[in-house]
Protein backbone atom coordinates (compact mmCIF):
# COMPACT_ATOMS: atom_id res chain seq x y z
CA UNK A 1 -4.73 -21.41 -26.66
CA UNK A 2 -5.29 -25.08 -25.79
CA UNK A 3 -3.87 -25.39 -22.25
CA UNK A 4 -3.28 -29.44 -22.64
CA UNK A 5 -1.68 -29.29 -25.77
CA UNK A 6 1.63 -27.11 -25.65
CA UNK A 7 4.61 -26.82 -23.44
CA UNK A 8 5.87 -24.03 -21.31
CA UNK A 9 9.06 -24.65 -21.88
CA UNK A 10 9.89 -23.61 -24.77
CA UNK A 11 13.11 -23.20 -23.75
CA UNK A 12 13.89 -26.04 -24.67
CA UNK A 13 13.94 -24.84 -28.24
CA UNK A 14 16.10 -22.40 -27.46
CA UNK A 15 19.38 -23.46 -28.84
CA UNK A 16 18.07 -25.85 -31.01
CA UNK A 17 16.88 -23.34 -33.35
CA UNK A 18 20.14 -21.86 -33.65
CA UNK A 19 20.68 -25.09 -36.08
CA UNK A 20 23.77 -26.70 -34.81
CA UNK A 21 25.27 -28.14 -31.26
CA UNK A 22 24.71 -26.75 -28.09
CA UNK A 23 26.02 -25.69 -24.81
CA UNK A 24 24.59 -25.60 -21.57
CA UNK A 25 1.04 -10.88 15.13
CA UNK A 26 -7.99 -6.15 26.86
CA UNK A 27 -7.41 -4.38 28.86
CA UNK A 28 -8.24 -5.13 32.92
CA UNK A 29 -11.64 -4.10 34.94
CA UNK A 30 -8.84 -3.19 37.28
CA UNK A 31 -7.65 0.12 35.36
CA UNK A 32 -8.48 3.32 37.57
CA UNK A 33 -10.14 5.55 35.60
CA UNK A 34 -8.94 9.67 36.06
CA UNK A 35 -11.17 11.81 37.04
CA UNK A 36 -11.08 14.17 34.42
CA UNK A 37 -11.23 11.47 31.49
CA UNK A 38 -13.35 8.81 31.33
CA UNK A 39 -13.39 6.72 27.99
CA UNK A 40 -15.59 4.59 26.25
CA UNK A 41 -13.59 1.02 26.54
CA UNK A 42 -14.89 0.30 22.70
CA UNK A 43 -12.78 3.46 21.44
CA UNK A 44 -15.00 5.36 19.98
CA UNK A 45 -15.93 7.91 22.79
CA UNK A 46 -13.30 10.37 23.59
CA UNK A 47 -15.26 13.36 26.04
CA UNK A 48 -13.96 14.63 28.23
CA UNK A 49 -16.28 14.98 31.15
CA UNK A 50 -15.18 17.18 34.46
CA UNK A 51 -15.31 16.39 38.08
CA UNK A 52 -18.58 18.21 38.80
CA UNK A 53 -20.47 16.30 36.03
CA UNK A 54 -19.32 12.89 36.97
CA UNK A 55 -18.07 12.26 40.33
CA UNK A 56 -15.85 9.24 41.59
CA UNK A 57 -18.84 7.45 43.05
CA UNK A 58 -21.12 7.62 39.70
CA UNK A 59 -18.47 5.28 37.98
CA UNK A 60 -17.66 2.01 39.73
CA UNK A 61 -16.21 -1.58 38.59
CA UNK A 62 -19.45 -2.42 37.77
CA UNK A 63 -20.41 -0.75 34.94
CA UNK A 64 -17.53 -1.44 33.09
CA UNK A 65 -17.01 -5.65 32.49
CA UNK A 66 -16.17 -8.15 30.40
CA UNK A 67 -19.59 -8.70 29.13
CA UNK A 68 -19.99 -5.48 27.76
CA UNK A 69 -17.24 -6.72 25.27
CA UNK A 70 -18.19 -10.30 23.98
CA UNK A 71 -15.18 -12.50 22.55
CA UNK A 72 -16.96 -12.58 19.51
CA UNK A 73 -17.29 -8.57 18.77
CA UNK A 74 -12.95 -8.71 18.54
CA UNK A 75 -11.55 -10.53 15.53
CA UNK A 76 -8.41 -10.86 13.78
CA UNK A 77 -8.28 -8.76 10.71
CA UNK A 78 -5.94 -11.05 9.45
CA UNK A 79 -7.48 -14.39 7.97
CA UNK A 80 -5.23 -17.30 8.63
CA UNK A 81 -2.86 -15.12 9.90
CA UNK A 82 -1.67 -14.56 6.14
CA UNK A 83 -1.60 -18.23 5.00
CA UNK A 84 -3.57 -19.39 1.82
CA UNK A 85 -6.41 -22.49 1.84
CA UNK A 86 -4.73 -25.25 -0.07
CA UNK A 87 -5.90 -25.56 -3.75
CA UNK A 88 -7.70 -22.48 -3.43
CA UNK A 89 -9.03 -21.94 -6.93
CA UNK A 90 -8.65 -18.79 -8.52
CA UNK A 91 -11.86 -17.19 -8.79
CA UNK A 92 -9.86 -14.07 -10.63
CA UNK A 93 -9.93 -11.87 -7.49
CA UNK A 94 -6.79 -11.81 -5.72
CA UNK A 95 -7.61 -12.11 -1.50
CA UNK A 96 -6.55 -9.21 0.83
CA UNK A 97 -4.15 -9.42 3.14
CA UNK A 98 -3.25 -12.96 2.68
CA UNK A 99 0.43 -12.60 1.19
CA UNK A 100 1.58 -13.68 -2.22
CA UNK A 101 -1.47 -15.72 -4.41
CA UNK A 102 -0.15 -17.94 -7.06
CA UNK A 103 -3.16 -20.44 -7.64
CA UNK A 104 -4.53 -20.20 -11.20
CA UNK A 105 -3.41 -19.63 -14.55
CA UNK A 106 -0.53 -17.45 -15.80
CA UNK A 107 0.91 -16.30 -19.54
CA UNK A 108 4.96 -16.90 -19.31
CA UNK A 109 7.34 -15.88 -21.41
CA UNK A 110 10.95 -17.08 -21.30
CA UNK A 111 13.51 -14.64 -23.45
CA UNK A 112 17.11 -16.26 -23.99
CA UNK A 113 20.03 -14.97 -25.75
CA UNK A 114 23.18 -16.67 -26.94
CA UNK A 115 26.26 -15.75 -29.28
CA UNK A 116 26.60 -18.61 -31.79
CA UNK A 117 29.67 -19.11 -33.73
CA UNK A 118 28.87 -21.25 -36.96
CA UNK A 119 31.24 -22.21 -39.53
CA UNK A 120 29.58 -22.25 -43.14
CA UNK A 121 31.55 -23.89 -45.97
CA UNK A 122 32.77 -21.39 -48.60
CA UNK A 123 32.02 -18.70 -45.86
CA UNK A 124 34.16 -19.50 -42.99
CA UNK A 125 33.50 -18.53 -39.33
CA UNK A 126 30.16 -16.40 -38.86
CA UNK A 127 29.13 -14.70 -35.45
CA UNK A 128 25.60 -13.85 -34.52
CA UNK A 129 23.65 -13.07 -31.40
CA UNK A 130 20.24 -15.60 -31.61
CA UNK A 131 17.50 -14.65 -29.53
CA UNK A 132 14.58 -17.27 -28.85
CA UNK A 133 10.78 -15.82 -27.08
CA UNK A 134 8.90 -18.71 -26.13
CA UNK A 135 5.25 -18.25 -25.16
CA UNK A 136 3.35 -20.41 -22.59
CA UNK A 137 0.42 -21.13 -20.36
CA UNK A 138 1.36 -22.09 -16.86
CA UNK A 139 -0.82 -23.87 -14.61
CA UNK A 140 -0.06 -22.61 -10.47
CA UNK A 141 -1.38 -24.34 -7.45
CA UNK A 142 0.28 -23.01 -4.22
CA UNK A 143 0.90 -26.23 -2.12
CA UNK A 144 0.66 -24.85 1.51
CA UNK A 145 4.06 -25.58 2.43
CA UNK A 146 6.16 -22.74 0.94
CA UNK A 147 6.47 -24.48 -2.62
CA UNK A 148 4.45 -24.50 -5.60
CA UNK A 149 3.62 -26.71 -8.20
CA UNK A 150 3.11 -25.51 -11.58
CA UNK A 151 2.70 -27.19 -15.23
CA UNK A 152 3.88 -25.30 -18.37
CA UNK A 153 2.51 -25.93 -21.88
CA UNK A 154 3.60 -23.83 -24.76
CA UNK A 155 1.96 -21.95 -27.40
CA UNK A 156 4.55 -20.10 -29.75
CA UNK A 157 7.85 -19.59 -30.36
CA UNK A 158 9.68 -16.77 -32.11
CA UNK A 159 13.50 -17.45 -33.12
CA UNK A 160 15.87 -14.89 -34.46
CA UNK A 161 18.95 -16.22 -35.66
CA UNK A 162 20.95 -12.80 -35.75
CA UNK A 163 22.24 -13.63 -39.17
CA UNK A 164 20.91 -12.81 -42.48
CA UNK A 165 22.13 -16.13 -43.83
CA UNK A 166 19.52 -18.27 -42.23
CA UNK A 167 15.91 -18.23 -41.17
CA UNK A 168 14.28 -20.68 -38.51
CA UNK A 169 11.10 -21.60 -38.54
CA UNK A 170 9.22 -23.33 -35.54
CA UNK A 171 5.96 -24.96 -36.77
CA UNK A 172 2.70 -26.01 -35.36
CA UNK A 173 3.34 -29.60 -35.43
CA UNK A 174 6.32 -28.85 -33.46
CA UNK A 175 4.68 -26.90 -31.10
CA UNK A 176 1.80 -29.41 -30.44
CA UNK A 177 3.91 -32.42 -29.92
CA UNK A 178 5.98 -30.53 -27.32
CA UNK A 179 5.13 -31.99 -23.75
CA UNK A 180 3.99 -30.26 -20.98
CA UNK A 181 6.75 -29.62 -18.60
CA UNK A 182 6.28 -30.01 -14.54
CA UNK A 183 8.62 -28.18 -11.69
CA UNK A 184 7.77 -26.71 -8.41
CA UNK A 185 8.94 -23.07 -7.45
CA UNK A 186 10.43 -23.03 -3.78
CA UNK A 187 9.40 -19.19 -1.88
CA UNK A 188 11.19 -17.27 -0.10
CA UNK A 189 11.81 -13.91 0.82
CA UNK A 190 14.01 -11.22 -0.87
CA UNK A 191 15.32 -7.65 -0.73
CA UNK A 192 11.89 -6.30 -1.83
CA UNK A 193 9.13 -9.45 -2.14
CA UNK A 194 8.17 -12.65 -2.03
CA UNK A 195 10.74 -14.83 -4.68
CA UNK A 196 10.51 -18.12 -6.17
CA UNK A 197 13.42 -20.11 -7.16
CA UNK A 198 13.40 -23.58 -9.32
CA UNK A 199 16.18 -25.55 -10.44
CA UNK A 200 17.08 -28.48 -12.82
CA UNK A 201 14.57 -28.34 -15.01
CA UNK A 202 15.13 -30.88 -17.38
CA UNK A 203 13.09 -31.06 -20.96
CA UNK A 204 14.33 -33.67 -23.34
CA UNK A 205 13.02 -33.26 -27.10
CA UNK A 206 13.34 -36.36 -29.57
CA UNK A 207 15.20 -38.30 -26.99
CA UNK A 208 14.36 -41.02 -24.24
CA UNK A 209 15.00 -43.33 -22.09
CA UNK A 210 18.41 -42.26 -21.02
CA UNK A 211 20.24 -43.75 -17.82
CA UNK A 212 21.25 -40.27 -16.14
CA UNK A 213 19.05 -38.14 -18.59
CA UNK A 214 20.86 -35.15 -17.17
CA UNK A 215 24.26 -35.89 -17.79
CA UNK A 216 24.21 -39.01 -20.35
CA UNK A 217 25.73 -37.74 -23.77
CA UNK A 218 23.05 -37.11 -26.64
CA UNK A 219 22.75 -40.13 -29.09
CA UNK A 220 24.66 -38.76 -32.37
CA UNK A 221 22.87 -41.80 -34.46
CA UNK A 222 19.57 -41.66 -35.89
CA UNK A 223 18.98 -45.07 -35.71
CA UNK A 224 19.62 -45.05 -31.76
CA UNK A 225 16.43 -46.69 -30.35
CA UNK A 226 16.94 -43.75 -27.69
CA UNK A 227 15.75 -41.37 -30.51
CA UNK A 228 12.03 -41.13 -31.66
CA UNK A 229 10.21 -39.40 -33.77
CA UNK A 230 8.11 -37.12 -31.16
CA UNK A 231 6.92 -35.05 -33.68
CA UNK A 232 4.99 -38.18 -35.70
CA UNK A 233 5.73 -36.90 -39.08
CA UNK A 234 7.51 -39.65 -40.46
CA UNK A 235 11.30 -38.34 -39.48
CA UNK A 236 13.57 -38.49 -36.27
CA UNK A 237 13.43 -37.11 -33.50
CA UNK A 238 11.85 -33.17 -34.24
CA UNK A 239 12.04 -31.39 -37.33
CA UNK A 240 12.86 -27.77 -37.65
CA UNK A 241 12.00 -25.57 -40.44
CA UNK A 242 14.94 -23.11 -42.07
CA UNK A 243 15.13 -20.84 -45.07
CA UNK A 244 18.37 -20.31 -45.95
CA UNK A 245 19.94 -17.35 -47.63
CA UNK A 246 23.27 -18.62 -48.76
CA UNK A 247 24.26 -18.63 -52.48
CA UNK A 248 25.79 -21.72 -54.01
CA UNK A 249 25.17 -23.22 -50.49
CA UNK A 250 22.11 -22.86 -49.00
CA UNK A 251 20.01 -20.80 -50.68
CA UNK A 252 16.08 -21.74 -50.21
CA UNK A 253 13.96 -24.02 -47.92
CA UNK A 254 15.36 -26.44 -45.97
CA UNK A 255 14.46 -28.66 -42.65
CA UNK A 256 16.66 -30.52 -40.33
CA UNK A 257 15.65 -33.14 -37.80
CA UNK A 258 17.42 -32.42 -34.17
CA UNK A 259 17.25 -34.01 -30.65
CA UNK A 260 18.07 -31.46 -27.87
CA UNK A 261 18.11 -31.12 -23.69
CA UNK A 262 17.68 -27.97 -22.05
CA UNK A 263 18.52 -27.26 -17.96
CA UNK A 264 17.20 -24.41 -16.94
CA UNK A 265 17.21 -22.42 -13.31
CA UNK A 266 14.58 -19.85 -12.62
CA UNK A 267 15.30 -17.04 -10.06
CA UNK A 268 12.09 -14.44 -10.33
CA UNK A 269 10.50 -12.48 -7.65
CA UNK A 270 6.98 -11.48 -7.27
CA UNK A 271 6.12 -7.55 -8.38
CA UNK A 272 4.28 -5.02 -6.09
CA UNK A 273 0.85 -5.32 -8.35
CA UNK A 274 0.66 -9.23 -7.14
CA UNK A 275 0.02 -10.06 -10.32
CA UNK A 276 3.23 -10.55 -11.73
CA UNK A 277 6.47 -12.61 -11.44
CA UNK A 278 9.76 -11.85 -13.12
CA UNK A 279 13.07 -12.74 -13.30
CA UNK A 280 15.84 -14.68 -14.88
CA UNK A 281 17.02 -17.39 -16.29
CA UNK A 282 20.10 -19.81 -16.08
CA UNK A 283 20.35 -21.98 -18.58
CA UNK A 284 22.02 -24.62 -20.71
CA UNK A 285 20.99 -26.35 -23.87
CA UNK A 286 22.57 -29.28 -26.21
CA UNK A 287 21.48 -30.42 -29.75
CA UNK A 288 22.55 -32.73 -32.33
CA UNK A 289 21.41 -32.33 -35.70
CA UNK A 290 20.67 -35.63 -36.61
CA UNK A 291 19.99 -35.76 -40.20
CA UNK A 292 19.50 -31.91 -42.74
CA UNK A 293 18.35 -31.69 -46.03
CA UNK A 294 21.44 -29.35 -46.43
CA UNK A 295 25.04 -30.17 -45.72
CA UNK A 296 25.00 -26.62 -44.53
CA UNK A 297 22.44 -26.95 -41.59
CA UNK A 298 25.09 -29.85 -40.41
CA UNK A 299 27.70 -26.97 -39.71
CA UNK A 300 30.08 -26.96 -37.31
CA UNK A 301 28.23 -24.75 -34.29
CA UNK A 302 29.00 -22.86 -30.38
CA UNK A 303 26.05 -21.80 -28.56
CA UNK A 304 27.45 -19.52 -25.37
CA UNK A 305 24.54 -18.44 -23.33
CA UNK A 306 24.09 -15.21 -22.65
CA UNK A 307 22.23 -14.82 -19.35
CA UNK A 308 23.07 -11.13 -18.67
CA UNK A 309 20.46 -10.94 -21.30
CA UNK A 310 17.99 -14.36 -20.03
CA UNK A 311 15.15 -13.55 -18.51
CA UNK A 312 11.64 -14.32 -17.99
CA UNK A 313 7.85 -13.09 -16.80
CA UNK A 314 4.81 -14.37 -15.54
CA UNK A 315 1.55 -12.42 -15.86
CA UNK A 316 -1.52 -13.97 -14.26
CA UNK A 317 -4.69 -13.87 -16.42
CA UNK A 318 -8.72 -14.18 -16.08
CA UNK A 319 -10.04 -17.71 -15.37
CA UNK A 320 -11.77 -17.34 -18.81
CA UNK A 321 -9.01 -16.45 -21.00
C-alpha cells in the first residue's frame, strides 16, 4: 500500500457508487517504634523480635534517618504521570502505563449501509440495501493536548449495490486520484475507555472551489468551472465503472462520470487490547451524475443512510507494514 497515494476516506464513495443522487496520584523519624515489632523502614523486613532480644535502649532515633533512604532510591512508577511525549514515534511497542497510545500507523475500515430507491425505465421503482467497505491507511500523531491529528489515504473499495440489476466498479485510477483526507479526533472518556469523537468531515470529489463547500448546492452542469476532472482521464469530474444487468436497458458495461460530498461524524472508543479503535459512523453523502454512457445510470435515485448499520475500525499495525 502506498501511504501518500490513497485516501482514507473512502467514504466519500459511499453513495456515489450507488449510481444516482444522494442524501446526507515517608514516614517521620518521630514514629515510636513497639517493643515487640520493630520493622525494617524499606519494607522488606517483617521479624518480629521480643523484648529480651532487643531492648528499648538498643534502638534509638539515630539509627533510623533520612539518609538511610536517599530521595533518589523512591520513584514514581508512573512516567509522566500517564501523559505521552509529543510526536512520540511509534517504535511498534506500545508504553506501559502511560494511557491510551495513538502515534503511528493504523489500517481503517469504514462500513456504510443505505436503502436506495431507484427508478429504472421499463422497470419502475426498485429497492435495495447498498453496502460500501472502504479500506485505508491512517496516519496518528497524538498532539499532547487531548486531540489528535490523523491523515487518511485509501487503498480499496468494495461496493455492493444490493440489486442484481447493476454492478459498480471502483477502479485504480479512481482510487489513486482520491486525496488524502485530514481531521483531528477530540478524547475523552466513556462508560468503559478512552473515546475519540470527530465531526464535519468534509471530502469533496470532482468538485471545487465552492463558497460554503458544506452547504453550497452541487453544480448539476458539466461545464461548471467548479467541476474538474480529478481523475485526469479525459472526462468530468470522477468516473465510475458499472456493469449493468438490465435487458433492453442496460444490459453490459457502462461508466458514468459523478461529483459527490460526503459529511461524516466518527464516534469510536478505544478497545481493552490498546490496539484497536471502533465505532460508528454518522454520515451524509450527495452526488450528481453528471454525464452516463446509459440513460439508465441517470435514474431517478434516494440514498437513506442507514447508520444502525455504519460503523467503523481502526487496527494499529507494525511500523514496517
Amino acid at each position: 500500500m502506498n501511504f501518500g497515494r490513497m485516501v482514507f476516506f473512502v467514504l466519500s464513495f459511499v453513495l456515489l457508487f450507488s449510481c444516482g443522487n444522494g442524501s446526507k496520584k515517608t514516614e517521620s523519624d518521630q514514629t515510636v517504634l513497639p517493643d515487640t515489632a520493630v520493622t525494617d523502614d524499606v519494607g522488606t523486613d517483617t521479624t518480629t523480635i521480643s523484648d529480651e532480644a532487643v531492648t528499648d535502649t538498643t534502638i534509638v532515633d539515630e539509627t533510623v534517618t533520612d539518609t538511610e533512604l536517599p530521595d533518589e532510591t523512591v520513584t514514581d512508577d508512573v512516567p509522566n504521570d500517564g501523559e505521552l511525549l509529543d510526536n512520540e514515534p511509534y517504535d511498534g511497542e506500545v508504553p506501559d502505563d502511560t494511557g491510551p497510545y495513538f502515534n503511528g500507523r493504523w489500517a481503517m475500515l469504514n462500513f456504510t449501509t443505505s436503502n436506495v430507491t431507484t427508478t429504472i425505465p421499463l422497470l419502475g421503482e426498485q429497492q435495495s440495501v447498498s453496502t460500501t467497505a472502504a479500506y485505508g491507511l491512517v496516519e496518528m500523531s497524538d498532539n499532547g493536548n487531548g486531540t489528535v491529528s490523523a491523515t487518511g489515504v485509501t487503498c480499496d473499495i468494495k461496493i455492493d449495490s444490493g440489486s442484481s440489476l447493476i454492478e459498480i466498479i471502483i477502479g485504480d485510477n479512481y482510487i489513486a486520484h482520491l486525496k488524502p483526507t485530514d481531521w483531528v479526533f477530540t478524547l475523552g472518556m466513556g462508560r468503559t475507555g478512552d473515546t475519540v469523537t470527530a465531526t464535519d468531515i468534509l471530502t469533496l470529489n470532482g468538485v471545487q472551489n465552492l463558497v460554503n463547500p458544506m452547504t453550497d448546492p452541487l453544480p448539476t452542469d458539466k461545464t461548471d468551472p467548479r467541476v474538474y476532472d480529478q481523475d485526469e482521464d479525459g472526462h468530468p469530474g470522477m468516473t465510475v465503472d458499472c456493469i449493468g444487468h438490465i435487458p433492453m436497458v442496460f444490459n453490459g458495461p457502462g461508466t458514468m462520470y459523478t461529483i459527490q460530498r460526503t459529511i461524516v461524524d466518527m464516534f469510536g472508543e478505544m478497545q481493552e487490547d490498546g490496539d484497536t479503535i471502533a465505532g460508528s459512523l454518522v454520515w451524509e453523502s450527495e452526488q450528481v451524475v453528471l454525464e452516463a454512457s446509459n440513460s439508465a445510470l441517470m435514474s431517478e435515485k434516494t440514498i437513506e443512510p442507514d447508520l444502525g448499520q455504519s460503523w467503523f475500525m481502526m487496527v494499529r499495525i507494525p511500523p514496517e507494514w
